[in-house]
Protein backbone atom coordinates (compact mmCIF):
# COMPACT_ATOMS: atom_id res chain seq x y z
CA UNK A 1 0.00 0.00 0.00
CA UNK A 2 1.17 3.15 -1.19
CA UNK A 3 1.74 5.83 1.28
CA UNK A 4 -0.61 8.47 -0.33
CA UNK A 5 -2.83 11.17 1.94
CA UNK A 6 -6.01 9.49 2.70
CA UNK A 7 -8.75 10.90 0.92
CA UNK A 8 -12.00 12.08 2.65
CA UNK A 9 -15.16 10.26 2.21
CA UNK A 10 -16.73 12.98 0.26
CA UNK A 11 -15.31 15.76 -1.64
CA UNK A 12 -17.44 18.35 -0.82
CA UNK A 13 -16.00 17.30 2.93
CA UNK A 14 -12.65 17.35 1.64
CA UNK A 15 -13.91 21.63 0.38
CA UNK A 16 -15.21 22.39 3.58
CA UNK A 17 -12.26 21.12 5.40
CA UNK A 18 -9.60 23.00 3.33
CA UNK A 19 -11.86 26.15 2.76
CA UNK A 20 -12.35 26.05 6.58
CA UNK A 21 -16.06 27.02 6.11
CA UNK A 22 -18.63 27.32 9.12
CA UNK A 23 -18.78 24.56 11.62
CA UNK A 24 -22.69 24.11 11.21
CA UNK A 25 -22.17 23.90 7.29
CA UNK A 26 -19.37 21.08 7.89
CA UNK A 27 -21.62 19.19 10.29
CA UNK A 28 -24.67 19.31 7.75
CA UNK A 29 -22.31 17.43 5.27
CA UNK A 30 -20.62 15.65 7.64
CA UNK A 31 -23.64 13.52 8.20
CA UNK A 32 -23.45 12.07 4.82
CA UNK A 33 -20.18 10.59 6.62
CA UNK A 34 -21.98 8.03 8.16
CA UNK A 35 -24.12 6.31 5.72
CA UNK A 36 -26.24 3.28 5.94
CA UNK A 37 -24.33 0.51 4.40
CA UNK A 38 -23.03 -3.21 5.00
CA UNK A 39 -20.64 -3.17 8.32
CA UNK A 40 -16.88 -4.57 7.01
CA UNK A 41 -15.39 -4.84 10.82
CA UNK A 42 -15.99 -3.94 14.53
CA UNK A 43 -14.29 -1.36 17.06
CA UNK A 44 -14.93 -2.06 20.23
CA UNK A 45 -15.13 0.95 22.35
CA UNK A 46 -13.68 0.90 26.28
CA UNK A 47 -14.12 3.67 28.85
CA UNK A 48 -12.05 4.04 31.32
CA UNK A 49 -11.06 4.06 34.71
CA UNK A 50 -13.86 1.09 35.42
CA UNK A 51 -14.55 2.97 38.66
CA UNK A 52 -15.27 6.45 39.55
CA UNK A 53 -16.38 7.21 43.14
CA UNK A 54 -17.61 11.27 43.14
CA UNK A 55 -19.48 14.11 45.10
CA UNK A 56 -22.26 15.91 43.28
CA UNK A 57 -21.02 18.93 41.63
CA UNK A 58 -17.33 17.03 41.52
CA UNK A 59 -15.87 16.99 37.94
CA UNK A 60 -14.15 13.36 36.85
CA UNK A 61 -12.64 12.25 33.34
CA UNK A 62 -13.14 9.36 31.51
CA UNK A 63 -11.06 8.75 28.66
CA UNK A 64 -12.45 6.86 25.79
CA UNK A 65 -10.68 4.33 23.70
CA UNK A 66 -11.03 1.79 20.77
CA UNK A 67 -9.89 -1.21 19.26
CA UNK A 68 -10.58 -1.85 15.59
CA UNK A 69 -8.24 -4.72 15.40
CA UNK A 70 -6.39 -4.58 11.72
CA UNK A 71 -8.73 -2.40 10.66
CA UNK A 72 -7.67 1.28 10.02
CA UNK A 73 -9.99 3.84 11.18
CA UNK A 74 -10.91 7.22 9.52
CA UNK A 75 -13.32 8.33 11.35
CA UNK A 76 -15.70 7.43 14.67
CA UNK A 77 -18.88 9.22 16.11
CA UNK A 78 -19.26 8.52 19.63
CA UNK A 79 -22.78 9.11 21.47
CA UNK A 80 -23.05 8.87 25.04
CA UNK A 81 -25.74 6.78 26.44
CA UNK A 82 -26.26 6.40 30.46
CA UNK A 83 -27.11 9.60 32.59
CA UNK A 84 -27.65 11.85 30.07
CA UNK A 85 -30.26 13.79 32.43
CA UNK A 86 -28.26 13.95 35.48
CA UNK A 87 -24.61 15.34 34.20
CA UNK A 88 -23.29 17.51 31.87
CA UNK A 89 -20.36 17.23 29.55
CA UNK A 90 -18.09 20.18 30.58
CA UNK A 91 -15.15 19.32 28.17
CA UNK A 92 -13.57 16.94 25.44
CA UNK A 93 -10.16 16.81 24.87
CA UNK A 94 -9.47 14.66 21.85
CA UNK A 95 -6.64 12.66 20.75
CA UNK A 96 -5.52 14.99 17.64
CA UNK A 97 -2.12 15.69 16.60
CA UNK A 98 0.89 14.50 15.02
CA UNK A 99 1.66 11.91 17.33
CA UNK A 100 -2.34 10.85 17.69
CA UNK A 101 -4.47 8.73 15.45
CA UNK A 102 -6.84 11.75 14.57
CA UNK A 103 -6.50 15.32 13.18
CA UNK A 104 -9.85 16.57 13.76
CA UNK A 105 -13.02 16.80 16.49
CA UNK A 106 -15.99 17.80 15.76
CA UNK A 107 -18.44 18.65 19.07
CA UNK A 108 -20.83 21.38 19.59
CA UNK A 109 -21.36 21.52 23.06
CA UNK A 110 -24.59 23.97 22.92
CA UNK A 111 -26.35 21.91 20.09
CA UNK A 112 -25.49 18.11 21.29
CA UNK A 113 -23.38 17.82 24.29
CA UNK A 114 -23.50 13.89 24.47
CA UNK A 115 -21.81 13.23 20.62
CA UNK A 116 -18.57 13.86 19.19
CA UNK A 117 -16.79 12.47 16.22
CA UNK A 118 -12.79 12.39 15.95
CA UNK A 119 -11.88 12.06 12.17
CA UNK A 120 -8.02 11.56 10.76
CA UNK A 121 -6.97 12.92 7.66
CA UNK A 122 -3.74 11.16 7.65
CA UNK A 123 -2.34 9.09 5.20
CA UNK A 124 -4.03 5.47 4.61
CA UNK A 125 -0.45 4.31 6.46
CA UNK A 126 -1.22 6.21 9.07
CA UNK A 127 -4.63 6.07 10.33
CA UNK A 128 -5.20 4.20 13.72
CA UNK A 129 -5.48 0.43 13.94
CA UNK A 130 -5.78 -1.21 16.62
CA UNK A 131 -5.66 -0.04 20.19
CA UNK A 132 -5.91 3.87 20.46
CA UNK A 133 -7.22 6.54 22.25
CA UNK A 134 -10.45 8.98 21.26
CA UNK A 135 -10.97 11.08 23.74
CA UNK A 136 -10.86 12.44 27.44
CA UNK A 137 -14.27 13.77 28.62
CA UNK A 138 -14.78 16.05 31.54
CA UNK A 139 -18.15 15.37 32.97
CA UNK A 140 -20.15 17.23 35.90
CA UNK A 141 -22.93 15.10 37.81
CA UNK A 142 -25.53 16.44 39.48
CA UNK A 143 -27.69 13.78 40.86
CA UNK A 144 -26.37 10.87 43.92
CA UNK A 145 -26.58 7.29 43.03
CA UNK A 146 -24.78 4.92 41.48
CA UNK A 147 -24.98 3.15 37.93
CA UNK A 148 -22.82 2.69 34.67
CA UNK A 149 -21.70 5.25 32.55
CA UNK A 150 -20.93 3.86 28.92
CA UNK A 151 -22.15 4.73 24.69
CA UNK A 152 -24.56 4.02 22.56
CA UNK A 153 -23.57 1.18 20.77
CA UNK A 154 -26.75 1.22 18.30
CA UNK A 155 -26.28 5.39 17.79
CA UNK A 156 -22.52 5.07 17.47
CA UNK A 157 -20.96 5.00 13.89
CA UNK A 158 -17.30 4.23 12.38
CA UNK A 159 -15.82 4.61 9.12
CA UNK A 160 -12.39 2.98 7.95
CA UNK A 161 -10.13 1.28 5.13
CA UNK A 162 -10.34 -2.17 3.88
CA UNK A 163 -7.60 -2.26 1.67
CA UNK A 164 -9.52 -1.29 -1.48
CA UNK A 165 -12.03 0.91 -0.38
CA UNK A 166 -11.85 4.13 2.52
CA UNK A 167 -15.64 4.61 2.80
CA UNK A 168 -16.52 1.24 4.41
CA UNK A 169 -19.06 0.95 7.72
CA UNK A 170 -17.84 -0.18 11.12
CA UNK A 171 -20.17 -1.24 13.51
CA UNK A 172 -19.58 -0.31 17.28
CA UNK A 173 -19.93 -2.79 20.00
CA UNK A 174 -19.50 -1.81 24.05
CA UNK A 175 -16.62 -2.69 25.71
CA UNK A 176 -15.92 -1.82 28.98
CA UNK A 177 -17.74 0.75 30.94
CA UNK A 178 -17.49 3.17 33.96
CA UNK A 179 -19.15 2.37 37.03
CA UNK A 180 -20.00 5.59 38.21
CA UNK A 181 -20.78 6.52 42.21
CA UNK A 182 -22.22 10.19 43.41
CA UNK A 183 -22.13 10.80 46.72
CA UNK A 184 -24.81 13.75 48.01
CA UNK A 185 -28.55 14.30 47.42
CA UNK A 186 -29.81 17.91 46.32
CA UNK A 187 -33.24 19.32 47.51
CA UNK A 188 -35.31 21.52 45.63
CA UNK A 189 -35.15 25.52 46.97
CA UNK A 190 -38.60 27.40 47.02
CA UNK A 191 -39.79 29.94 44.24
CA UNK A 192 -35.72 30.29 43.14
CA UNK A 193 -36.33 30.70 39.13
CA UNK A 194 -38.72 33.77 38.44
CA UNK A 195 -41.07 33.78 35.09
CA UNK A 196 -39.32 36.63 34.05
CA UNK A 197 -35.78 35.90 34.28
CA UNK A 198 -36.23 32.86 31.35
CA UNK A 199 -35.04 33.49 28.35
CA UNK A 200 -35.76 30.86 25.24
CA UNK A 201 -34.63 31.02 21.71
CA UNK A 202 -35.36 28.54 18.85
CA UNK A 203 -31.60 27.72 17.39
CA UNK A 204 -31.99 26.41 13.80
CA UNK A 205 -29.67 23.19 13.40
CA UNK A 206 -27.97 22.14 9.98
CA UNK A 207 -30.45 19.31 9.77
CA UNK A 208 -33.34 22.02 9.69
CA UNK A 209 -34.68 21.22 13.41
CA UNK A 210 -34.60 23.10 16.68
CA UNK A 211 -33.00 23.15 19.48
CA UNK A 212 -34.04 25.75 22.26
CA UNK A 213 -31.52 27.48 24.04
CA UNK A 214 -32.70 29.11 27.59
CA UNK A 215 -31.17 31.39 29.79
CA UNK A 216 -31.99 32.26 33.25
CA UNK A 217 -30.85 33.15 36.04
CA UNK A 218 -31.69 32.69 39.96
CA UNK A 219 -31.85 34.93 43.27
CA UNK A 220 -31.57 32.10 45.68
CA UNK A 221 -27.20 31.96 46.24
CA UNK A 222 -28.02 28.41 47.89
CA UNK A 223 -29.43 27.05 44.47
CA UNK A 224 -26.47 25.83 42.34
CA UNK A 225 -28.13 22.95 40.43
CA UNK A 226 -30.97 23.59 38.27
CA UNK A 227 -33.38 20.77 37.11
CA UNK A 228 -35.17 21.65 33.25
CA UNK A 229 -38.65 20.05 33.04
CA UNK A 230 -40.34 20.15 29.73
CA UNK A 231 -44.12 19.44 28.34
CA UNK A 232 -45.18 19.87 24.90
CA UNK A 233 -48.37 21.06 24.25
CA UNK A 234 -49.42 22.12 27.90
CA UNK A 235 -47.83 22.92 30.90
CA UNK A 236 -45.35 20.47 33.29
CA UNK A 237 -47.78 18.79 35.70
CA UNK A 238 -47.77 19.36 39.23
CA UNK A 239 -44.77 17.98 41.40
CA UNK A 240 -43.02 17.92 38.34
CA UNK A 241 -42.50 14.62 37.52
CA UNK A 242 -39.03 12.94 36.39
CA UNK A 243 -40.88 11.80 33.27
CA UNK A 244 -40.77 15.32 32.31
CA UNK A 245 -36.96 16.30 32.89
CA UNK A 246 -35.52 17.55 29.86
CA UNK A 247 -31.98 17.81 31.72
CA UNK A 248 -29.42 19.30 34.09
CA UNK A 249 -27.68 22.38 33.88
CA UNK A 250 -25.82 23.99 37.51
CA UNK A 251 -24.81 27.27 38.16
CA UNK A 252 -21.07 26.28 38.56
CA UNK A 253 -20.50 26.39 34.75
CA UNK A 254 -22.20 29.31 33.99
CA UNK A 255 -20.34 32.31 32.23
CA UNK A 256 -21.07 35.45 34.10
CA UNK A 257 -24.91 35.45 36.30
CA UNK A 258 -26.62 33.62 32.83
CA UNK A 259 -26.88 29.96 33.76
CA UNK A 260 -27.75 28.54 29.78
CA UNK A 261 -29.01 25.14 29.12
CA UNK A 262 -30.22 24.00 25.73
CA UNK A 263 -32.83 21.17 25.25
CA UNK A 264 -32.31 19.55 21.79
CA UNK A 265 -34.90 16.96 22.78
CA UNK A 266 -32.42 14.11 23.35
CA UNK A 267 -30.33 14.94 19.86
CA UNK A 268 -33.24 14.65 18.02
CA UNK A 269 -34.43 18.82 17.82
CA UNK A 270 -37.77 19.42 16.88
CA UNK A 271 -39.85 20.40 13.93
CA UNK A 272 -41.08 24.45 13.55
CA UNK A 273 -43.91 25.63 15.22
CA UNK A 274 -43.67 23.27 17.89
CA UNK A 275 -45.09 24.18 21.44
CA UNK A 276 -43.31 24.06 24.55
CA UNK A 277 -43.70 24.36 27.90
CA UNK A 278 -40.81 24.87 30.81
CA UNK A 279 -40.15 24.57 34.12
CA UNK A 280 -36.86 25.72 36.12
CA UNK A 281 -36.27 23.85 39.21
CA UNK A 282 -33.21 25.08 41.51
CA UNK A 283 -31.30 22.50 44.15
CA UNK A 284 -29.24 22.84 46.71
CA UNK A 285 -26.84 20.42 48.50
CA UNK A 286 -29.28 18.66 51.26
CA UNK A 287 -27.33 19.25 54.86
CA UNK A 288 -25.48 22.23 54.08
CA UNK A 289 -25.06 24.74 56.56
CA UNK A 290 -26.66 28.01 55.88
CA UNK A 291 -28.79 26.70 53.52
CA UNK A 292 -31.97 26.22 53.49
CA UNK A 293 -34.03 23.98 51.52
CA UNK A 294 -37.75 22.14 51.21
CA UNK A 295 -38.64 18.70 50.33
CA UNK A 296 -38.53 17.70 46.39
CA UNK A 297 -42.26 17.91 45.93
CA UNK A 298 -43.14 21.15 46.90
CA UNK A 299 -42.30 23.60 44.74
CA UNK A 300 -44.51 24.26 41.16
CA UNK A 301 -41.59 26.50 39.83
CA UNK A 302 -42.94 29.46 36.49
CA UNK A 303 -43.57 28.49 33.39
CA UNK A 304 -42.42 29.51 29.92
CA UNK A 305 -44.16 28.66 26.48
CA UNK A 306 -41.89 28.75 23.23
CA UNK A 307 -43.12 28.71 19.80
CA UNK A 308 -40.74 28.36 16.88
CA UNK A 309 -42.38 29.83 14.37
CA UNK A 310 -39.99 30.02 11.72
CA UNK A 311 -40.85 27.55 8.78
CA UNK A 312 -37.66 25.91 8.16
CA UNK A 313 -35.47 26.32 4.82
CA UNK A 314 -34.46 23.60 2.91
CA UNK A 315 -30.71 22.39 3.50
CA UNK A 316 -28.79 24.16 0.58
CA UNK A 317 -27.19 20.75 -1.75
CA UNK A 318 -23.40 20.78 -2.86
């Protein structure tokens, strides 16, 4: 095998790559990356440590790693599968660079937090086989208990090089996982997240849904975890049930007094003119001194409805 630069999958991804166009352009083609075809091979995907023992509110990394035995890899999209509504991903460092298997990450941590995909543009000679690393996440949780922490095997997608062709399907099987154990409980703080203080606005994604993007902020100092709840149609029912969280955002990652969470409805966005209602809840560390808090089922926190009413465009083609 000749050692010649591996080509991208597409060439209008090999354009957008050298023109260094807009990264919601590049992930709108980029999804043509991962087409439905026959799977060649496997990479198995590990996480790792196996055990991670944390507080609430206590950062921890995980570093994620693959084996595609003989197989060279071009490209993988990971998407995260366990406790998506109780933590948030603060940070992904990926394994790019000259001495690394990749060259390029794509994440967009407003529009879909829990997915990343590491691509290499290296030579065919070049691209990872084997064991190698992805990625190291930073992750935030904000609820006790204890449980696994792993992907979505079914979600995940791989590309790589058979020796004739470098647009052949990988399928993605788990490998090892995280246990993950939070120490703490949180308890909800009366009346902390005021009607007007919430902010929502409809983002347009490349794949012509929405996500919604809120902002908000909260008088109560003791309230540093905030719980989204979501209903579409009418409003979150009383006691707000878990069945309605939409997910976890905390004061502690906030830039400047706007805390900012953004519900794209489990990656999946929604269609125009949808209607939504939201609820804010804010916690606070149960037991902490100078703090005072009320039991979890108290509190019917204000409502917001948002509409997005703009009918969306087609997705240009080229």
């Amino acid at each position: 095998m000749k050692n010649k630069k591996h080509k991208f999958l597409l060439s209008a991804i090999v354009l957008i790559l050298v023109l260094a166009l807009p990264i919601t352009i590049y992930l709108a083609r980029t999804q043509q990356l991962f087409r439905p075809k026959a799977a060649f091979g496997q990479v198995a995907i590990h996480l790792v440590p196996l055990e991670v023992t944390k507080n609430i509110g206590e950062p921890f990394t995980v570093e994620v790693h693959a084996n595609s035995g003989t197989i060279p890899v071009s490209a993988i999209k990971i998407d995260l599968a366990e406790n998506m509504y109780t933590m948030v991903v603060q940070n992904i460092v990926p394994a790019i660079g000259p001495t690394e298997g990749f060259t390029d990450l794509i994440w967009n941590k407003n529009e879909d937090p829990f997915t990343f995909t590491v691509i290499s543009r290296k030579p065919t000679a070049s691209l990872p086989t084997g064991s190698f690393k992805l990625a190291t996440l930073t992750i935030i949780p904000f609820q006790g208990g204890t449980g696994p922490f792993g992907v979505d095997a079914v979600r995940s997608e791989a590309v790589g090089f058979n020796g004739t062709s470098e647009d052949v399907a990988l399928s993605i099987v788990e490998g090892t996982k995280t246990n993950l154990t939070v120490n703490g409980t949180v308890c909800r703080v009366n009346q902390c997240v005021a009607p007007q203080s919430i902010a929502t606005t409809p983002q347009l994604r490349p794949d012509n849904k929405y996500n919604v993007a809120l902002t908000f902020s909260s008088t109560e100092e003791s309230a540093k975890f905030f719980k989204v709840y979501r209903n579409t149609g009418a409003a979150i029912p009383e006691g707000h049930p878990e069945s309605n969280l939409a997910g976890v955002t905390s004061s502690l990652i906030a830039t400047g007094s706007a805390i900012l969470f953004v519900d794209t409805n489990n990656g999946a966005g929604y269609a125009g003119e949808t209607n939504l209602h939201y609820d804010i809840d804010g916690f606070a560390l149960c037991g902490l001194p100078a703090t005072t808090v009320t039991p979890t089922t108290t509190t019917t926190t204000p409502t917001t409805t948002i509409a997005p009413t703009t009918t969306p465009s087609p997705t240009p083609s080229g």
